[in-house]
N, C-alpha and C. Protein backbone atom coordinates (compact mmCIF):
# COMPACT_ATOMS: atom_id res chain seq x y z
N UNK A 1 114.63 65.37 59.13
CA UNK A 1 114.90 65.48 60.54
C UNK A 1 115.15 66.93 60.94
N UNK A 2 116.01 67.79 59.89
CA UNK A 2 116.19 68.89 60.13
C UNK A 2 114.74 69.95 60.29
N UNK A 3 114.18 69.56 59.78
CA UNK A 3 112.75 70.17 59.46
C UNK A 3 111.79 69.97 60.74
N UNK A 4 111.83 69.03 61.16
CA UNK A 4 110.99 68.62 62.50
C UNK A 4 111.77 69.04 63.83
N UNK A 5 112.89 69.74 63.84
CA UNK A 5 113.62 69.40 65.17
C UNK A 5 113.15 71.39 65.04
N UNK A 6 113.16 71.72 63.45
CA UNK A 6 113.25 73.18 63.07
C UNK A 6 111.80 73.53 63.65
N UNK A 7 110.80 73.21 63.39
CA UNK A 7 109.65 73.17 63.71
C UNK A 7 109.04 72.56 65.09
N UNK A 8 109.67 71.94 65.46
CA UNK A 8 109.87 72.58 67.40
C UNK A 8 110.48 72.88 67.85
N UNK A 9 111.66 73.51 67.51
CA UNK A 9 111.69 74.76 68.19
C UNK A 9 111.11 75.88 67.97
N UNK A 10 110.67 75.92 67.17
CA UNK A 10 109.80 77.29 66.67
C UNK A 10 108.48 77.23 67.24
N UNK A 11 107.63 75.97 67.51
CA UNK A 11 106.14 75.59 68.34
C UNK A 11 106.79 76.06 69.94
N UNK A 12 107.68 75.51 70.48
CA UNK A 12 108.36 75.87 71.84
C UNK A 12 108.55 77.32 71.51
N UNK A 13 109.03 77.99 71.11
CA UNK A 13 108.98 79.54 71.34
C UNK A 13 107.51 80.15 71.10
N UNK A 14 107.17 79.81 70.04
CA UNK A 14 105.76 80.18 70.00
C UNK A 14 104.75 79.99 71.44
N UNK A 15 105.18 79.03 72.04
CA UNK A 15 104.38 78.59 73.08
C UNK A 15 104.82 79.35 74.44
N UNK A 16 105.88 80.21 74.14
CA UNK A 16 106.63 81.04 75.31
C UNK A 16 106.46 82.26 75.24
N UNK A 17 106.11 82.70 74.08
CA UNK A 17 105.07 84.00 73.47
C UNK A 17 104.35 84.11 74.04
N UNK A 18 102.99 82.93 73.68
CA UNK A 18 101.83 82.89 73.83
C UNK A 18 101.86 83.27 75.56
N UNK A 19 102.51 82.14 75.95
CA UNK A 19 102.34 82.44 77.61
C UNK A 19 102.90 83.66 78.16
N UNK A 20 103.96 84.36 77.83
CA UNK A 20 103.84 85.95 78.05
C UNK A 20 103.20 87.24 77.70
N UNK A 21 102.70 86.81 76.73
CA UNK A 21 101.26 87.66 76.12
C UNK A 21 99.88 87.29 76.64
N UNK A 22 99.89 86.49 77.46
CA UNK A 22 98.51 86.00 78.14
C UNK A 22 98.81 86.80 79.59
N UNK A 23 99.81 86.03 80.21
CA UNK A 23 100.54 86.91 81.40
C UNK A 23 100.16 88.16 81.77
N UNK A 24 100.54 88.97 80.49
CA UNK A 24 100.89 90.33 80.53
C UNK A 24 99.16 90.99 80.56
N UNK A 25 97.88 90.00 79.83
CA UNK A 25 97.15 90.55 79.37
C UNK A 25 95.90 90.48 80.70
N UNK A 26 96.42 89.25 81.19
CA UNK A 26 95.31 89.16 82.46
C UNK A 26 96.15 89.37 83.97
N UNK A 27 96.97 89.71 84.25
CA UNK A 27 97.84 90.30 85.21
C UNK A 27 97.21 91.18 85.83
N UNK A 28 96.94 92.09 87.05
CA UNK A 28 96.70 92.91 86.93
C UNK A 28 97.87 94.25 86.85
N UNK A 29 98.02 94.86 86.82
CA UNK A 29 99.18 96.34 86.80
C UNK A 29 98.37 96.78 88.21
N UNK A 30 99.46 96.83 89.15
CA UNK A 30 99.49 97.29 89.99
C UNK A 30 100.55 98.50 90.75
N UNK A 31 101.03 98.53 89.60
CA UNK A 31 102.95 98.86 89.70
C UNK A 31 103.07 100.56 90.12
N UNK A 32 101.87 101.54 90.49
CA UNK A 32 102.25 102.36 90.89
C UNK A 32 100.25 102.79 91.62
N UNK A 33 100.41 103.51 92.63
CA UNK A 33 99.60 104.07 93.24
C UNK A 33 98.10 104.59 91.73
N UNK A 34 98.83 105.19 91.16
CA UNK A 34 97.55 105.88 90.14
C UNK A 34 97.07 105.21 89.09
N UNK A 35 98.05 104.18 88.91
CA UNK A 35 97.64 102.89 87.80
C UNK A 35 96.47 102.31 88.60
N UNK A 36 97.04 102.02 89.90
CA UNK A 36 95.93 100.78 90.30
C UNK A 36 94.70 101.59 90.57
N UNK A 37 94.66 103.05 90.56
CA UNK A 37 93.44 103.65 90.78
C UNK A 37 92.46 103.17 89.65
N UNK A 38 93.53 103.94 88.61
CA UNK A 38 92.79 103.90 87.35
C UNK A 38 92.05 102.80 87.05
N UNK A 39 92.68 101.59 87.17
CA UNK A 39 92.18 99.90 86.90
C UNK A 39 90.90 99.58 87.58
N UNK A 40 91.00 99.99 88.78
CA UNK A 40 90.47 99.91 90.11
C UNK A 40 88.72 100.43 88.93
N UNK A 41 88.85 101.88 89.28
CA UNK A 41 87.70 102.59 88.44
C UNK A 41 87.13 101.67 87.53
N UNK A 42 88.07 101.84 86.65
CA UNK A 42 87.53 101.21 85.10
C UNK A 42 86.68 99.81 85.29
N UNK A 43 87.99 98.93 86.43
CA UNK A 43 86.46 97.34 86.59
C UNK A 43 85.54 97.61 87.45
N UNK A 44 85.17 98.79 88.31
CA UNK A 44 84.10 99.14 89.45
C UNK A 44 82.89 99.94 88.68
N UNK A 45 83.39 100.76 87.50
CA UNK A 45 82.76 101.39 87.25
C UNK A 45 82.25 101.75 85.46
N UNK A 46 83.28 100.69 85.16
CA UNK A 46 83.02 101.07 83.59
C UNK A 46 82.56 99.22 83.17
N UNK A 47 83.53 98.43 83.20
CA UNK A 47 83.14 97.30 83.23
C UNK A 47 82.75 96.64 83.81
N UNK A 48 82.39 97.17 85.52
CA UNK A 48 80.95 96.83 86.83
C UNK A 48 81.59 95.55 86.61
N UNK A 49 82.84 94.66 86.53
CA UNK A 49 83.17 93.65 86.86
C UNK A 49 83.83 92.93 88.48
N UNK A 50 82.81 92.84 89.08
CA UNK A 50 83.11 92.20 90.53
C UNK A 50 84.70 91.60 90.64
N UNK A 51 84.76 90.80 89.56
CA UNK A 51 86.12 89.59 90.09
C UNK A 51 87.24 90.33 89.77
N UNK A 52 87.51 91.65 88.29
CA UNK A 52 88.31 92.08 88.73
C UNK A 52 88.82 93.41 89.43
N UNK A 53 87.98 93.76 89.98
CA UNK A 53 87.53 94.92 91.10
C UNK A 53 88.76 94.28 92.59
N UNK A 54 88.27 93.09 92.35
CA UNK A 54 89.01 92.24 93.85
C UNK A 54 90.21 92.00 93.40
N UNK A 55 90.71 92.33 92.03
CA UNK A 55 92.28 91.98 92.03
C UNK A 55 92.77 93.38 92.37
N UNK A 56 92.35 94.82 92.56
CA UNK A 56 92.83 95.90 92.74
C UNK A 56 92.70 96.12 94.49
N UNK A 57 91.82 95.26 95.09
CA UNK A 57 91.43 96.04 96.64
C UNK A 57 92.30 94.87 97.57
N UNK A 58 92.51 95.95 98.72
CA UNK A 58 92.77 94.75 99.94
C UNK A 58 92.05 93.77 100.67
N UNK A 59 92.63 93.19 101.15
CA UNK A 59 91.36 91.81 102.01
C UNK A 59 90.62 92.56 102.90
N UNK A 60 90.84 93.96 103.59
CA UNK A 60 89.81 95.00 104.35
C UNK A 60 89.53 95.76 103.64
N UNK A 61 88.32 95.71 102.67
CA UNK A 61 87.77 96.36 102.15
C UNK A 61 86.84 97.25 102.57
N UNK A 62 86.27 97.16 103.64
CA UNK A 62 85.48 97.87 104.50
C UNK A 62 85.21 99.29 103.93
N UNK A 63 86.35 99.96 103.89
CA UNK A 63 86.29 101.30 103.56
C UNK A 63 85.81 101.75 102.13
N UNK A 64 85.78 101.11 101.72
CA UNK A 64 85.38 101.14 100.46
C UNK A 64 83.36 101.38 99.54
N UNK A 65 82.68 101.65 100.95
CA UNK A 65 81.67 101.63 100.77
C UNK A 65 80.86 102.51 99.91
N UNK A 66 81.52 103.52 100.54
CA UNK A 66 81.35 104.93 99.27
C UNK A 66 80.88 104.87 98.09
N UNK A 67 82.81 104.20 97.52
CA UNK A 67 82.52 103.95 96.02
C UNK A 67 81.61 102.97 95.77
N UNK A 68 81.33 102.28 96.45
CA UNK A 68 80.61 101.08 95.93
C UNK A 68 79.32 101.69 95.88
N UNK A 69 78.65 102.32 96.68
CA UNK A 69 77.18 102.83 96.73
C UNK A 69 77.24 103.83 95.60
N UNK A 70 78.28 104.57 94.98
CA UNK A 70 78.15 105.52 93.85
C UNK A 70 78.23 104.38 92.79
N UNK A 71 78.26 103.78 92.34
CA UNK A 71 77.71 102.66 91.47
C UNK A 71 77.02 102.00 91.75
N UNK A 72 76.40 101.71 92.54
CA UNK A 72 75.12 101.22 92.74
C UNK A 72 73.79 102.40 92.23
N UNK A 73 74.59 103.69 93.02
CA UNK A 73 73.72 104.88 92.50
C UNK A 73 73.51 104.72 90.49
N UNK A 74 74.39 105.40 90.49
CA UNK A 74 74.64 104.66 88.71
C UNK A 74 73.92 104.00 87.87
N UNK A 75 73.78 102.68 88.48
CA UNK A 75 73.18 101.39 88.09
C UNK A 75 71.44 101.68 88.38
N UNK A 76 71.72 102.35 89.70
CA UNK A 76 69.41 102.71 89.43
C UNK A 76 69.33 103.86 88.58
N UNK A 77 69.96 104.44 88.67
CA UNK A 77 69.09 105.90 87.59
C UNK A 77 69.41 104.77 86.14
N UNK A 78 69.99 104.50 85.94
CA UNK A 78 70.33 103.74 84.12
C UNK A 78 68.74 103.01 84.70
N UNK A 79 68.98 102.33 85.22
CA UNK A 79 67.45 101.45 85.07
C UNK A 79 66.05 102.09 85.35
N UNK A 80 66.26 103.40 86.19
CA UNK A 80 65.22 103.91 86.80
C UNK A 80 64.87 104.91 85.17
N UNK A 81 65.50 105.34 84.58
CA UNK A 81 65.42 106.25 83.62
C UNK A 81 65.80 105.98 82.03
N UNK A 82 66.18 104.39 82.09
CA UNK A 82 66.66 103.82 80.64
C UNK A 82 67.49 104.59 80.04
N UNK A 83 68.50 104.80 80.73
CA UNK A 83 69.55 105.71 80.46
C UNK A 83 71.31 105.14 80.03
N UNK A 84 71.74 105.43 79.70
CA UNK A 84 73.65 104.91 79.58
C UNK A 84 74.71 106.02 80.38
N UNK A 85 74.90 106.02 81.40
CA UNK A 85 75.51 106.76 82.09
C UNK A 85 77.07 106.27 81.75
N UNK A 86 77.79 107.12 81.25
CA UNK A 86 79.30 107.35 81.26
C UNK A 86 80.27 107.88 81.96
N UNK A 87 81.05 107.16 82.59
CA UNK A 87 82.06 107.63 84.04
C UNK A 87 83.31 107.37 83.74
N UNK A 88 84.42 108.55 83.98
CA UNK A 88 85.08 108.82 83.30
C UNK A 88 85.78 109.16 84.63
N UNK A 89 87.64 109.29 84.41
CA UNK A 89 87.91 110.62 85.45
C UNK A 89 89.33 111.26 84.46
N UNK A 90 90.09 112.04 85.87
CA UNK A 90 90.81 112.85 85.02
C UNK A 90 92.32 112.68 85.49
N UNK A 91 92.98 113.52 85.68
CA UNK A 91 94.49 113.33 85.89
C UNK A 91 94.16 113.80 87.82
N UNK A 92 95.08 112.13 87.95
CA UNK A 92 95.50 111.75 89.34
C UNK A 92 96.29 112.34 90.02
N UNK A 93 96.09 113.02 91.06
CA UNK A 93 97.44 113.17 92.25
C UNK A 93 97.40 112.24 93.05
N UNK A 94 98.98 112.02 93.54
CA UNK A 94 99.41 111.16 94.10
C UNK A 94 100.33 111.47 95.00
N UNK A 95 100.08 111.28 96.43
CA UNK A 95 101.02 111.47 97.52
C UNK A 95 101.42 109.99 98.22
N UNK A 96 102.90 110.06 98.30
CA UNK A 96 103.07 108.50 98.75
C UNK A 96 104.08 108.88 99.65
N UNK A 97 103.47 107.78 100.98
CA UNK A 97 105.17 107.81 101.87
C UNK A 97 104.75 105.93 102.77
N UNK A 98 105.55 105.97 102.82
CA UNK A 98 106.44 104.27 103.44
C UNK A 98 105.07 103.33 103.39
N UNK A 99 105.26 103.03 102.08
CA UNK A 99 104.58 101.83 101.60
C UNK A 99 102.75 102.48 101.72
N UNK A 100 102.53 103.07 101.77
CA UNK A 100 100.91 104.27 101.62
C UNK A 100 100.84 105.09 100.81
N UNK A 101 99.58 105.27 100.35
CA UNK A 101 99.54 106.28 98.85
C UNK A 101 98.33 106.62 99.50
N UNK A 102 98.03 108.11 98.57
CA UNK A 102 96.59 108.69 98.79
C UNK A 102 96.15 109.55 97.27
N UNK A 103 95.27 108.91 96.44
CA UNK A 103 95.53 109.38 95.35
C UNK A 103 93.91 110.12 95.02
N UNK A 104 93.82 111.13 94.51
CA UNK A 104 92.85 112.13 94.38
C UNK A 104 92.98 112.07 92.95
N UNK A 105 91.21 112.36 92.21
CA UNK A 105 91.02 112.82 91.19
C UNK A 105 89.27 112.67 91.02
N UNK A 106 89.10 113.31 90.16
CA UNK A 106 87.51 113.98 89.97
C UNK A 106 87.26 112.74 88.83
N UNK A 107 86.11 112.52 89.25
CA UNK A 107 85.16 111.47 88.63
C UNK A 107 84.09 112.33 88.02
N UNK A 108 83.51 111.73 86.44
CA UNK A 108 82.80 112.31 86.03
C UNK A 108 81.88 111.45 85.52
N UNK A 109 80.48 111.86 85.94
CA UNK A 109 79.30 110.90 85.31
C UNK A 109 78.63 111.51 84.20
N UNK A 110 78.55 110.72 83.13
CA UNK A 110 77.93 111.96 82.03
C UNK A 110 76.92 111.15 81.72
N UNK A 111 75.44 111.42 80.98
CA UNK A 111 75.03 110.84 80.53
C UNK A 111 74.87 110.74 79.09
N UNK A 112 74.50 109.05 78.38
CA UNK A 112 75.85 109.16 77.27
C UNK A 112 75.19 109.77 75.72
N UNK A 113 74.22 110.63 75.99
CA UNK A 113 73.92 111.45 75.27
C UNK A 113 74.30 113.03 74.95
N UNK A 114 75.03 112.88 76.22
CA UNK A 114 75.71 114.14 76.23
C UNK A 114 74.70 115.17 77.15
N UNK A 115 73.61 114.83 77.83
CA UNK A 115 72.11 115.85 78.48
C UNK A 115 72.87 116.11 79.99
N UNK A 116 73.40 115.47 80.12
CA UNK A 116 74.02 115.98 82.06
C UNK A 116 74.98 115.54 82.06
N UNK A 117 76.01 116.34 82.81
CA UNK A 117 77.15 116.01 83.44
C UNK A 117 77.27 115.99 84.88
N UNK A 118 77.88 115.32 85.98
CA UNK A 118 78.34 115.70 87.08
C UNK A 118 79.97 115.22 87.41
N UNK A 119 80.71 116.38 88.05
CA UNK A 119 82.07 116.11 88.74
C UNK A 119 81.72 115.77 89.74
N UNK A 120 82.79 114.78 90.60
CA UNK A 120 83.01 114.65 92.01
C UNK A 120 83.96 114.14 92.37
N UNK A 121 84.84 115.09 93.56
CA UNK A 121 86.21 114.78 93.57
C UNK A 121 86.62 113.13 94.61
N UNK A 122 87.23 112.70 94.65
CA UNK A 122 86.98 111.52 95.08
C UNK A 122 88.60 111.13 95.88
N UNK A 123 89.22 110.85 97.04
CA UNK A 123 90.58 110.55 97.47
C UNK A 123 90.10 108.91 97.74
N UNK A 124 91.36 108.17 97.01
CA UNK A 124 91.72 106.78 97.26
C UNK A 124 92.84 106.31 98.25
N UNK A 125 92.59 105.71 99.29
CA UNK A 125 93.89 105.50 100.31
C UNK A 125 94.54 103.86 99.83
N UNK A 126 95.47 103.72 99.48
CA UNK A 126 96.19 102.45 98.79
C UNK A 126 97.07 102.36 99.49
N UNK A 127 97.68 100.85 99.74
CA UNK A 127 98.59 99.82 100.44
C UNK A 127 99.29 99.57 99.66
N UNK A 128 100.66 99.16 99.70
CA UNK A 128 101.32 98.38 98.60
C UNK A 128 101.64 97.08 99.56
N UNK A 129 101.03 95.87 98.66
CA UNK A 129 100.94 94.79 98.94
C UNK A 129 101.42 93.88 97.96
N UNK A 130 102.38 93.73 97.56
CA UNK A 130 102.92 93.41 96.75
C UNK A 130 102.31 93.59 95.27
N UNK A 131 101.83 94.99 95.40
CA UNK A 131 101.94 95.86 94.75
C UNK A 131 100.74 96.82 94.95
N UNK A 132 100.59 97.92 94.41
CA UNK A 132 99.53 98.58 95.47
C UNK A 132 98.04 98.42 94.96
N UNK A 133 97.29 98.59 95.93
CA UNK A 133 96.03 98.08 96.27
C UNK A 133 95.12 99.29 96.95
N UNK A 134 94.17 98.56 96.35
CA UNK A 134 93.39 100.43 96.64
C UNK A 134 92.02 99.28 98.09
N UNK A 135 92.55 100.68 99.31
CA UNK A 135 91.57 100.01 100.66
C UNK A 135 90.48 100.97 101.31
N UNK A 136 90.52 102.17 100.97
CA UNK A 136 89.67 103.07 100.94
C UNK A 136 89.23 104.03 99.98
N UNK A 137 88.00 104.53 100.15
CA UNK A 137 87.57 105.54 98.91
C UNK A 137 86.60 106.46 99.70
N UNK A 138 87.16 107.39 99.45
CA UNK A 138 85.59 108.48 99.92
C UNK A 138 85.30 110.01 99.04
N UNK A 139 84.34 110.53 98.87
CA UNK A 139 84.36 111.62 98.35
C UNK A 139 84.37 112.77 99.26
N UNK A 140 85.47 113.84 98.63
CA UNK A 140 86.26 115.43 98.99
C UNK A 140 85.53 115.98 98.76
């Protein structure tokens, strides 16, 4: 009896693990202006994943056209030229006042042979919406 009562509780914690390590892993981090940039990038532009692109933006996305057409750009030269283009950026500034952020940093497209590089500086305007959220993008 001791053995079975021992062995669930140990399946019940295990199972309270599991569910905070899942939590933690598909969540998004939104918890400061340059995080959610960063996230933002990485599913728009590294992992070109639509669904979680929409866990970083606001419901007016509108503004956001920019970035979206610079990956689209992206996406034809790789196909137009059978190429692997690599996009990267660098260290974020961040200006924040009453619940608004505006976060700047240079984007870099390389191609992944190392034959071309291009910079381009890029400002993100973010909301905090219960937690912040990136609603515009344009390039500086």
């Amino acid at each position: 009896m001791l053995i079975v009562g021992t062995l669930a509780l140990l399946c019940t914690g295990g199972a309270g693990v599991a569910f905070v390590a899942y939590r933690d892993a598909t969540e998004p981090d939104r918890s400061s202006p340059d995080v959610a940039v960063s996230n933002y990038l990485r599913a728009l532009l590294v992992e070109r994943n639509d669904v979680r692109v929409d866990l970083y933006t606001c419901s007016n996305d509108a503004a956001l056209g920019a970035i979206r057409a610079f990956r689209e750009e992206i996406e034809a030269r790789e196909k137009q030229h059978s190429i692997r283009i690599v996009v990267s950026w660098g260290a974020m500034s961040v200006q924040e006042s009453s619940g608004r952020s505006t976060v700047t940093t240079e984007i870099s497209r390389t191609i992944s042979d190392g034959s071309e590089k291009d910079l381009q500086n890029w400002r993100f305007d973010l909301v905090d919406q219960s937690g912040w959220r990136v609603c515009g993008a344009m390039l500086v």
